[in-house]
N, C-alpha and C. Protein backbone atom coordinates (compact mmCIF):
# COMPACT_ATOMS: atom_id res chain seq x y z
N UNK A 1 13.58 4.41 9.27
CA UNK A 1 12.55 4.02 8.32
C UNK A 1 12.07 2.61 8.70
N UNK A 2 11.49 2.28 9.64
CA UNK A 2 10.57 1.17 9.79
C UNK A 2 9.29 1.23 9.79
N UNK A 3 8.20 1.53 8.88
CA UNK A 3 7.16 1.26 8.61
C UNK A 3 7.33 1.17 6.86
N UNK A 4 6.19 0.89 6.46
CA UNK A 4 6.24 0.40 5.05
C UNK A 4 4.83 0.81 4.72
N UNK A 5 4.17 1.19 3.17
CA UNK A 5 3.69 1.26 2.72
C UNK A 5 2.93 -0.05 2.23
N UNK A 6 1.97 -0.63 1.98
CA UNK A 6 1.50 -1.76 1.07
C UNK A 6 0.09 -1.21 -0.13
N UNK A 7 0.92 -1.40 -0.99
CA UNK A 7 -0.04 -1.18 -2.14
C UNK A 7 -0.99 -2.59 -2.61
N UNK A 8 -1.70 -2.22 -3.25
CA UNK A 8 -2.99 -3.57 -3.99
C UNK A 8 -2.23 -4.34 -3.51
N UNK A 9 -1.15 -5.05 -4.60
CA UNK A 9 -0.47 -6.34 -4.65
C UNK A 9 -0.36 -7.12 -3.27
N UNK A 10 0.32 -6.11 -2.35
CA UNK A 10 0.84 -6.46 -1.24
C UNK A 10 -0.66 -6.93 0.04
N UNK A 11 -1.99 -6.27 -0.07
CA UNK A 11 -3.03 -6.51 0.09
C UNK A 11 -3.69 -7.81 -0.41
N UNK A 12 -3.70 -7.76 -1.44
CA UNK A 12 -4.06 -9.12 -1.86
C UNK A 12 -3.25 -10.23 -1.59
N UNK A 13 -1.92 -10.36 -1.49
CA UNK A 13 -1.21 -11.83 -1.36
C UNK A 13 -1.62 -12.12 0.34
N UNK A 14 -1.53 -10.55 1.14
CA UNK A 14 -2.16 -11.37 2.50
C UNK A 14 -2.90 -11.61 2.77
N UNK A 15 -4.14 -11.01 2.00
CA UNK A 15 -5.62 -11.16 1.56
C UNK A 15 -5.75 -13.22 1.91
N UNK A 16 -4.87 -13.30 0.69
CA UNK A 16 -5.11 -14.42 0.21
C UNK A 16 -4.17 -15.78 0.84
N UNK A 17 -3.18 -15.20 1.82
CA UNK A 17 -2.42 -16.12 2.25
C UNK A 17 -1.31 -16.77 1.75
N UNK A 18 -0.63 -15.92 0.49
CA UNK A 18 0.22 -16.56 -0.33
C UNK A 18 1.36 -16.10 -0.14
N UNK A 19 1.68 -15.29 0.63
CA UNK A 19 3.15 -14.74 0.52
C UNK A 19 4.39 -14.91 1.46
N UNK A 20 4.65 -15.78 1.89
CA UNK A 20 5.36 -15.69 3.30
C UNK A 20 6.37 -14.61 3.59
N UNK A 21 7.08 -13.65 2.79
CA UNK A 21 7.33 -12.72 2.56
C UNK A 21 6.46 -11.38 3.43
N UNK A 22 5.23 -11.31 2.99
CA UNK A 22 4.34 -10.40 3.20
C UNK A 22 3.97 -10.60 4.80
N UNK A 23 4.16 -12.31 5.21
CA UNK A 23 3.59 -12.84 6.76
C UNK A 23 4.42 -12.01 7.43
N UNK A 24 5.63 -11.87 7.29
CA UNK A 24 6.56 -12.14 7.87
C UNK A 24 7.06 -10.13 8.30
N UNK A 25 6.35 -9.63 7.23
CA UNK A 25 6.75 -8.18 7.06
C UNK A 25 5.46 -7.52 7.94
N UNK A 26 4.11 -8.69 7.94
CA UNK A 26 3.06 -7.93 8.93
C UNK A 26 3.76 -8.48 10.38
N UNK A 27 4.15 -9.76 10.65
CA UNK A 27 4.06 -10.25 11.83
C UNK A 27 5.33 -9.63 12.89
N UNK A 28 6.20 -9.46 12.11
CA UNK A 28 7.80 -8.83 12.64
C UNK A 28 6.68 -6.97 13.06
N UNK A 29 6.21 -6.55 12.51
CA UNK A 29 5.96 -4.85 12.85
C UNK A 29 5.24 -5.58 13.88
N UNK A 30 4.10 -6.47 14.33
CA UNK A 30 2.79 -6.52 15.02
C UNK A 30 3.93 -6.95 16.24
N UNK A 31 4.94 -7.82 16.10
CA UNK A 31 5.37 -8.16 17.54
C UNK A 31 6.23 -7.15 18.31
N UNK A 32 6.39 -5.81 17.78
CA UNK A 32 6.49 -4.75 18.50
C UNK A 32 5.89 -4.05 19.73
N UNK A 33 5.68 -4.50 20.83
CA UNK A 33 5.34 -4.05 22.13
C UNK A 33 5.88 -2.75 22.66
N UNK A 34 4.84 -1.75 22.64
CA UNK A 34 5.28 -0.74 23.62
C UNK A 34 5.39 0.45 22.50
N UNK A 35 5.49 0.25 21.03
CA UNK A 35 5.61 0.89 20.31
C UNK A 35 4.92 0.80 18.79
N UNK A 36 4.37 1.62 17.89
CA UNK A 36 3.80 1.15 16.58
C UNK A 36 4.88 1.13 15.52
N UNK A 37 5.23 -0.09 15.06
CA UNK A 37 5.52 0.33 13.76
C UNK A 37 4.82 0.04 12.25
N UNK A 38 4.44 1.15 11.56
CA UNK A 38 3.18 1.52 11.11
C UNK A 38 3.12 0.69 9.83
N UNK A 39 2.19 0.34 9.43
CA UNK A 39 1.73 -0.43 7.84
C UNK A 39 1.00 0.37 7.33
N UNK A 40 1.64 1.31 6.27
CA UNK A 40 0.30 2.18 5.90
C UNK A 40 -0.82 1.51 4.70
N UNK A 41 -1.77 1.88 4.78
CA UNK A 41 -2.57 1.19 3.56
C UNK A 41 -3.50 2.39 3.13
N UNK A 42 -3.28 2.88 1.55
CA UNK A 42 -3.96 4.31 1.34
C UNK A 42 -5.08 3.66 0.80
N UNK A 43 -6.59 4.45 1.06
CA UNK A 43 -7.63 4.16 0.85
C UNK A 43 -7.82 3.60 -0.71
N UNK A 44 -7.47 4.17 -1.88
CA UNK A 44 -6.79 3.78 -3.15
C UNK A 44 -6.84 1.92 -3.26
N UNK A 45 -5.65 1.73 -2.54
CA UNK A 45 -5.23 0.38 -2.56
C UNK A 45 -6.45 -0.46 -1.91
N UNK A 46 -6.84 -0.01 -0.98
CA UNK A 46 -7.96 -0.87 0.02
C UNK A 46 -9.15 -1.23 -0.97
N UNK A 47 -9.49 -0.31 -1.45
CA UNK A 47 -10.49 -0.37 -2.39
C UNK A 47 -9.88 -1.06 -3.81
N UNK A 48 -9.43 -1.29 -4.22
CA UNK A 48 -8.59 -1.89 -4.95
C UNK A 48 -8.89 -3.51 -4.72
N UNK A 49 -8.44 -3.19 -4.37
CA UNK A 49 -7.71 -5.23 -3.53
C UNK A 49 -9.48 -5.26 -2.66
N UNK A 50 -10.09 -4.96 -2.27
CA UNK A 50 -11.54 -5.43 -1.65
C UNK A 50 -12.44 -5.61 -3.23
N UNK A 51 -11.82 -5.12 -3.75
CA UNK A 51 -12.85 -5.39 -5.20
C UNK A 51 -12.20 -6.46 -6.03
N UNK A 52 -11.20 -6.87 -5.59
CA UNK A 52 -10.79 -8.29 -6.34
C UNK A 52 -10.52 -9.23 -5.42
N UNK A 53 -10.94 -9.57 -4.51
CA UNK A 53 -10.73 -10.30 -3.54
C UNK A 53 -12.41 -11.01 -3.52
N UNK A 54 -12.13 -12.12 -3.39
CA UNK A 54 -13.40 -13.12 -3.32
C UNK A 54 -14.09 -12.66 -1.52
N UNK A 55 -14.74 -13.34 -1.32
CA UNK A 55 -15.94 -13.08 -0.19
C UNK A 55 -14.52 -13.30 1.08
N UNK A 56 -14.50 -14.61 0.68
CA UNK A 56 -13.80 -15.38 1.63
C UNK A 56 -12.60 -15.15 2.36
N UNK A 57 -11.86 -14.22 1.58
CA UNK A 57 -10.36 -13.62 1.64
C UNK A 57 -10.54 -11.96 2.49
N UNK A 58 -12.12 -11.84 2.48
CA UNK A 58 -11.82 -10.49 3.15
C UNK A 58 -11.83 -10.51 4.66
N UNK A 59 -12.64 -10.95 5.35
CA UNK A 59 -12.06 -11.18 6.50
C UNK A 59 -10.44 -11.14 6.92
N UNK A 60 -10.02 -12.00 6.60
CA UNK A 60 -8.26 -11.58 6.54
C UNK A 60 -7.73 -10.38 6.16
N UNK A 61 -7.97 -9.93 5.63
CA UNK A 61 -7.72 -8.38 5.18
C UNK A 61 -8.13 -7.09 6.20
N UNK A 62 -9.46 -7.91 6.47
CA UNK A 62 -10.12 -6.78 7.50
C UNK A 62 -9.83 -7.17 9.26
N UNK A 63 -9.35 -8.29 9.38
CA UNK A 63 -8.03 -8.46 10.07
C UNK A 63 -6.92 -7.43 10.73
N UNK A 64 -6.32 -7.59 9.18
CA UNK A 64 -5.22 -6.69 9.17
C UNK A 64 -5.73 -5.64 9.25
N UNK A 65 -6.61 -5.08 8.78
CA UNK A 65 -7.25 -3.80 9.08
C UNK A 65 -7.55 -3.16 10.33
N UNK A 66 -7.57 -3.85 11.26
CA UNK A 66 -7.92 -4.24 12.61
C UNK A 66 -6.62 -3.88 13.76
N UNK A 67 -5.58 -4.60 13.16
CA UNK A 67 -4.19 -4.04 13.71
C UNK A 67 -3.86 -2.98 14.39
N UNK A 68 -3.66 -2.95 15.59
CA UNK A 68 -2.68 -1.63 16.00
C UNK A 68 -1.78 -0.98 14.76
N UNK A 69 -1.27 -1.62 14.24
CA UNK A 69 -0.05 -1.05 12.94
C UNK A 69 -0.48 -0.88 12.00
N UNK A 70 -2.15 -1.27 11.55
CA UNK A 70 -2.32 -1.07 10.05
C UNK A 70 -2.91 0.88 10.38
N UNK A 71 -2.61 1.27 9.34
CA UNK A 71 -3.00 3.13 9.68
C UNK A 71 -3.81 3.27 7.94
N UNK A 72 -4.60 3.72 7.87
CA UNK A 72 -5.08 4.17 6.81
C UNK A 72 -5.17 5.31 6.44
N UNK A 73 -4.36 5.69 4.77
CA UNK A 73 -3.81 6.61 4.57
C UNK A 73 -5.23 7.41 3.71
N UNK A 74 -5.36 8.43 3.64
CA UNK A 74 -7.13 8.48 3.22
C UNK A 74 -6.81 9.72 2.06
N UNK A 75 -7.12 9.42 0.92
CA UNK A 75 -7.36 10.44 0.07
C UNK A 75 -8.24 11.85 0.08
N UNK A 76 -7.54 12.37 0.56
CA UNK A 76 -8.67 14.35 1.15
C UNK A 76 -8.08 14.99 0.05
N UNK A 77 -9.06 16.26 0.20
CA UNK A 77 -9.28 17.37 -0.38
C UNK A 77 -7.62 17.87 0.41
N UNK A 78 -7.09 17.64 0.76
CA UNK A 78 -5.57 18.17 1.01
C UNK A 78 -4.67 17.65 0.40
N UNK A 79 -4.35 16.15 0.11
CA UNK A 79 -3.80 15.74 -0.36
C UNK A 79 -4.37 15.26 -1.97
N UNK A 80 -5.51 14.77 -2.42
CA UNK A 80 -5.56 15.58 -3.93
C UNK A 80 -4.63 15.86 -5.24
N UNK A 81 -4.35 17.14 -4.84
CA UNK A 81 -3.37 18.03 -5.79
C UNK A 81 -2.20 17.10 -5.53
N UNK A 82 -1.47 16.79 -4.51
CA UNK A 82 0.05 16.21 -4.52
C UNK A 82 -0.18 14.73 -5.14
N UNK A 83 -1.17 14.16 -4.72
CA UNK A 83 -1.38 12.95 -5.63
C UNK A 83 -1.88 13.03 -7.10
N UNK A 84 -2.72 14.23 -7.60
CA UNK A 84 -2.57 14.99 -9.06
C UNK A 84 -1.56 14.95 -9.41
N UNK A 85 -0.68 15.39 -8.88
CA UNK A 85 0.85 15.92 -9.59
C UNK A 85 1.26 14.94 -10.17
N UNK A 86 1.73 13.81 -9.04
CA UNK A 86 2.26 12.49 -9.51
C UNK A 86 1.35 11.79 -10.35
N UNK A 87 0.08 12.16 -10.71
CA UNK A 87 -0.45 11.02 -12.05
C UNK A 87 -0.35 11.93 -12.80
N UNK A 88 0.04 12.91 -13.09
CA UNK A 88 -0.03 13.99 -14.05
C UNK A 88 0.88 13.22 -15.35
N UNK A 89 1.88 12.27 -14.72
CA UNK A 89 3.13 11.69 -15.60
C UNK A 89 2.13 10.22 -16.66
N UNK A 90 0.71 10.33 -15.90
CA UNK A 90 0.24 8.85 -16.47
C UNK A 90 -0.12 9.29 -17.71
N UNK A 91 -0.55 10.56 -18.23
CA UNK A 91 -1.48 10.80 -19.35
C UNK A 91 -2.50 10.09 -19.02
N UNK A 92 -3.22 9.45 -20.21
CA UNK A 92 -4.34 9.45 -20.79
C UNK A 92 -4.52 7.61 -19.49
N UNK A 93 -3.45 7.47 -19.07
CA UNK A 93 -3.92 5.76 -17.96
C UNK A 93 -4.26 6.72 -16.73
N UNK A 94 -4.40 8.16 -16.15
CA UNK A 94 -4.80 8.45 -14.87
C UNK A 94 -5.62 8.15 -14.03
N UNK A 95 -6.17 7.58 -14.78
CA UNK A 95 -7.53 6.97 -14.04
C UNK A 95 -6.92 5.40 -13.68
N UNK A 96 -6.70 4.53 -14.51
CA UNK A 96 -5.69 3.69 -13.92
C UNK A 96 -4.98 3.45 -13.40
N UNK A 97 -4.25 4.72 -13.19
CA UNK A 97 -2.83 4.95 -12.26
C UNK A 97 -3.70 5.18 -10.96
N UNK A 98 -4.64 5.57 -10.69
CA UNK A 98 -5.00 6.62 -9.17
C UNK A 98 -4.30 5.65 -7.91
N UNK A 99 -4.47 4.47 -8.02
CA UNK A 99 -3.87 3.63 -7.17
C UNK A 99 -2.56 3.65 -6.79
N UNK A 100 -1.59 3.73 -7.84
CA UNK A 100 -0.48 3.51 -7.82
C UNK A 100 0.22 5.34 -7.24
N UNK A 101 -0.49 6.07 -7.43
CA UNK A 101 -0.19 7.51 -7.91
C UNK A 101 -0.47 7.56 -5.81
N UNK A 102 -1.34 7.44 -5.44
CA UNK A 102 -1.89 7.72 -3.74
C UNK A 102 -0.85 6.38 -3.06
N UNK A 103 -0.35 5.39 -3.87
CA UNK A 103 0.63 5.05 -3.18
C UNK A 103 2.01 5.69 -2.64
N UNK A 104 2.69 6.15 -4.16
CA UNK A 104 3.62 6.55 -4.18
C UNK A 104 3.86 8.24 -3.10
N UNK A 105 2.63 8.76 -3.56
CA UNK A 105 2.39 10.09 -2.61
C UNK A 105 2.93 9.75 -1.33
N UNK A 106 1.86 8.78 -0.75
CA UNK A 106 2.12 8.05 0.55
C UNK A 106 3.37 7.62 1.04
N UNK A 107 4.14 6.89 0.38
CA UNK A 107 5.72 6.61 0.68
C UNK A 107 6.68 7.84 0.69
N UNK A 108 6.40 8.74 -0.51
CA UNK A 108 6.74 9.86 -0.36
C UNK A 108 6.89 10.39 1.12
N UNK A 109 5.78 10.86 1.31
CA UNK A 109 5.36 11.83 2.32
C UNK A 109 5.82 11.27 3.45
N UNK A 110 5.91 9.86 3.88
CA UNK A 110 5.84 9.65 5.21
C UNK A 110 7.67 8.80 5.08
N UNK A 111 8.45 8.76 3.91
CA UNK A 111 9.77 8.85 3.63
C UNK A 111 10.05 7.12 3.84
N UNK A 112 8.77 6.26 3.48
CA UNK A 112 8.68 4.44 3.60
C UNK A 112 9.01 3.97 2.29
N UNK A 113 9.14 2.83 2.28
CA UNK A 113 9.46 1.78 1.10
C UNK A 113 8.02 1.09 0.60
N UNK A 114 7.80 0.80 -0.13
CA UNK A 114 6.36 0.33 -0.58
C UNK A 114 6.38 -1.21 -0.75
N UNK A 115 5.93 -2.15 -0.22
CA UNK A 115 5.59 -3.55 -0.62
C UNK A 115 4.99 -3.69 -1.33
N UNK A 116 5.72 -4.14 -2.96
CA UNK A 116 4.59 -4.41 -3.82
C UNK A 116 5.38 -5.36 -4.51
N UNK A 117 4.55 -6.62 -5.27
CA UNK A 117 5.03 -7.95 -6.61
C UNK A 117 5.03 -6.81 -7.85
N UNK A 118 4.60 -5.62 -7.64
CA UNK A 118 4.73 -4.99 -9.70
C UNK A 118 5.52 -3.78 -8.98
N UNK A 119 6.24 -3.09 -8.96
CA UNK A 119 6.92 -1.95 -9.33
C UNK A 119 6.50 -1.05 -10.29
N UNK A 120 6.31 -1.79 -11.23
CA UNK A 120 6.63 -0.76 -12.50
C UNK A 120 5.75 0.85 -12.54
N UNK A 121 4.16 0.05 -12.21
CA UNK A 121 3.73 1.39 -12.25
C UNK A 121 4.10 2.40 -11.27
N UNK A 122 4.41 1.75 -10.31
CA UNK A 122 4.61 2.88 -8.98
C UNK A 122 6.11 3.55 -9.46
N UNK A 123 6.91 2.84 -10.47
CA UNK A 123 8.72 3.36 -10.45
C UNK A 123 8.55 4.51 -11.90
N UNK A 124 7.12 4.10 -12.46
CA UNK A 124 6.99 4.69 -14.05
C UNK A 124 6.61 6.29 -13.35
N UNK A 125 5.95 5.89 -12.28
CA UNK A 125 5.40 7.30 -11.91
C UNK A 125 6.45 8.28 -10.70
N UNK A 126 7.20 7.50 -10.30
CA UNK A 126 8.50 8.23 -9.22
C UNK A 126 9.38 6.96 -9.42
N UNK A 127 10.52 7.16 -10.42
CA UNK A 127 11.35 6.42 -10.17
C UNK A 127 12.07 6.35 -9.18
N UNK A 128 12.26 7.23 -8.09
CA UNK A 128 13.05 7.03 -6.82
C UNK A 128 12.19 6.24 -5.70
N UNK A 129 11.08 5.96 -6.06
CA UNK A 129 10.34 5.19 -4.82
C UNK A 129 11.11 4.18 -4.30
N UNK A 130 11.34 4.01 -3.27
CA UNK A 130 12.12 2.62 -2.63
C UNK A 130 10.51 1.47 -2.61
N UNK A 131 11.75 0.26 -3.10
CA UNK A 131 10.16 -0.71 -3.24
C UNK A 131 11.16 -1.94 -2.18
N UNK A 132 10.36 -2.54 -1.66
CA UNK A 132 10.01 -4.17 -1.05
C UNK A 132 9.56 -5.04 -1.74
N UNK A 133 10.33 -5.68 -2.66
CA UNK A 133 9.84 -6.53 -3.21
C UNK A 133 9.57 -7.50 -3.26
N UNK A 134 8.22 -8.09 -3.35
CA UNK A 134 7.10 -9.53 -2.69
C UNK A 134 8.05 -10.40 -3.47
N UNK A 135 8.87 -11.69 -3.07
CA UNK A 135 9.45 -12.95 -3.80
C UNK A 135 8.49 -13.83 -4.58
């Protein structure tokens, strides 16, 4: 299990340059030569974190976007229903959850730990998610 998931949170602190935590979790996968080890980022989160992120902070983001290791995880008509399932637990916040819900899918599926500063929604919706938690 060496790649990791990054949800909003984890987008925005590198967005923004605040996390040395987060530096340190992109820069350790990027100095991997010869091999990827993957940063997933599901379309969900991207859009997320680009809509709260000032002008200035996106460049850095789209940066990372840029990466051999960043992979973008994309919400289809295939995956859908399995990310349905898991907000199915939000009720009446599903629409709030969609973020957290295409994260957790994502860690799921590809069997990663998720980098995120909040847990809660991602643990309210699969409490077994393994999380990375931003200091």
């Amino acid at each position: 299990m060496i790649g990791r998931v990054l949800d909003t949170s984890a987008l925005l602190v590198w967005s923004r340059r605040t996390s040395p935590f987060v530096d340190a979790v992109v820069w350790s996968r990027a100095q991997h030569s010869g091999y990827i080890v993957p940063l997933v980022i599901t379309a969900p989160s991207l859009t997320a974190a680009l809509a709260q992120l000032p002008d200035q902070a996106v460049p850095v983001l789209q940066a990372l976007l840029g990466m051999e290791i960043s992979v973008i995880d994309d919400l289809t008509p295939d995956s859908a229903p399995d990310v349905a399932a898991i907000l199915r637990t939000a009720g009446p916040y599903a629409a709030e959850q969609l973020t957290a819900a295409s994260v957790v899918h994502t860690a799921q599926r590809r069997g990663l730990p998720v980098i995120t500063s909040n847990p809660f929604p991602l643990q309210a919706l699969a409490a077994e998610v393994e999380i990375d938690l931003i200091p």
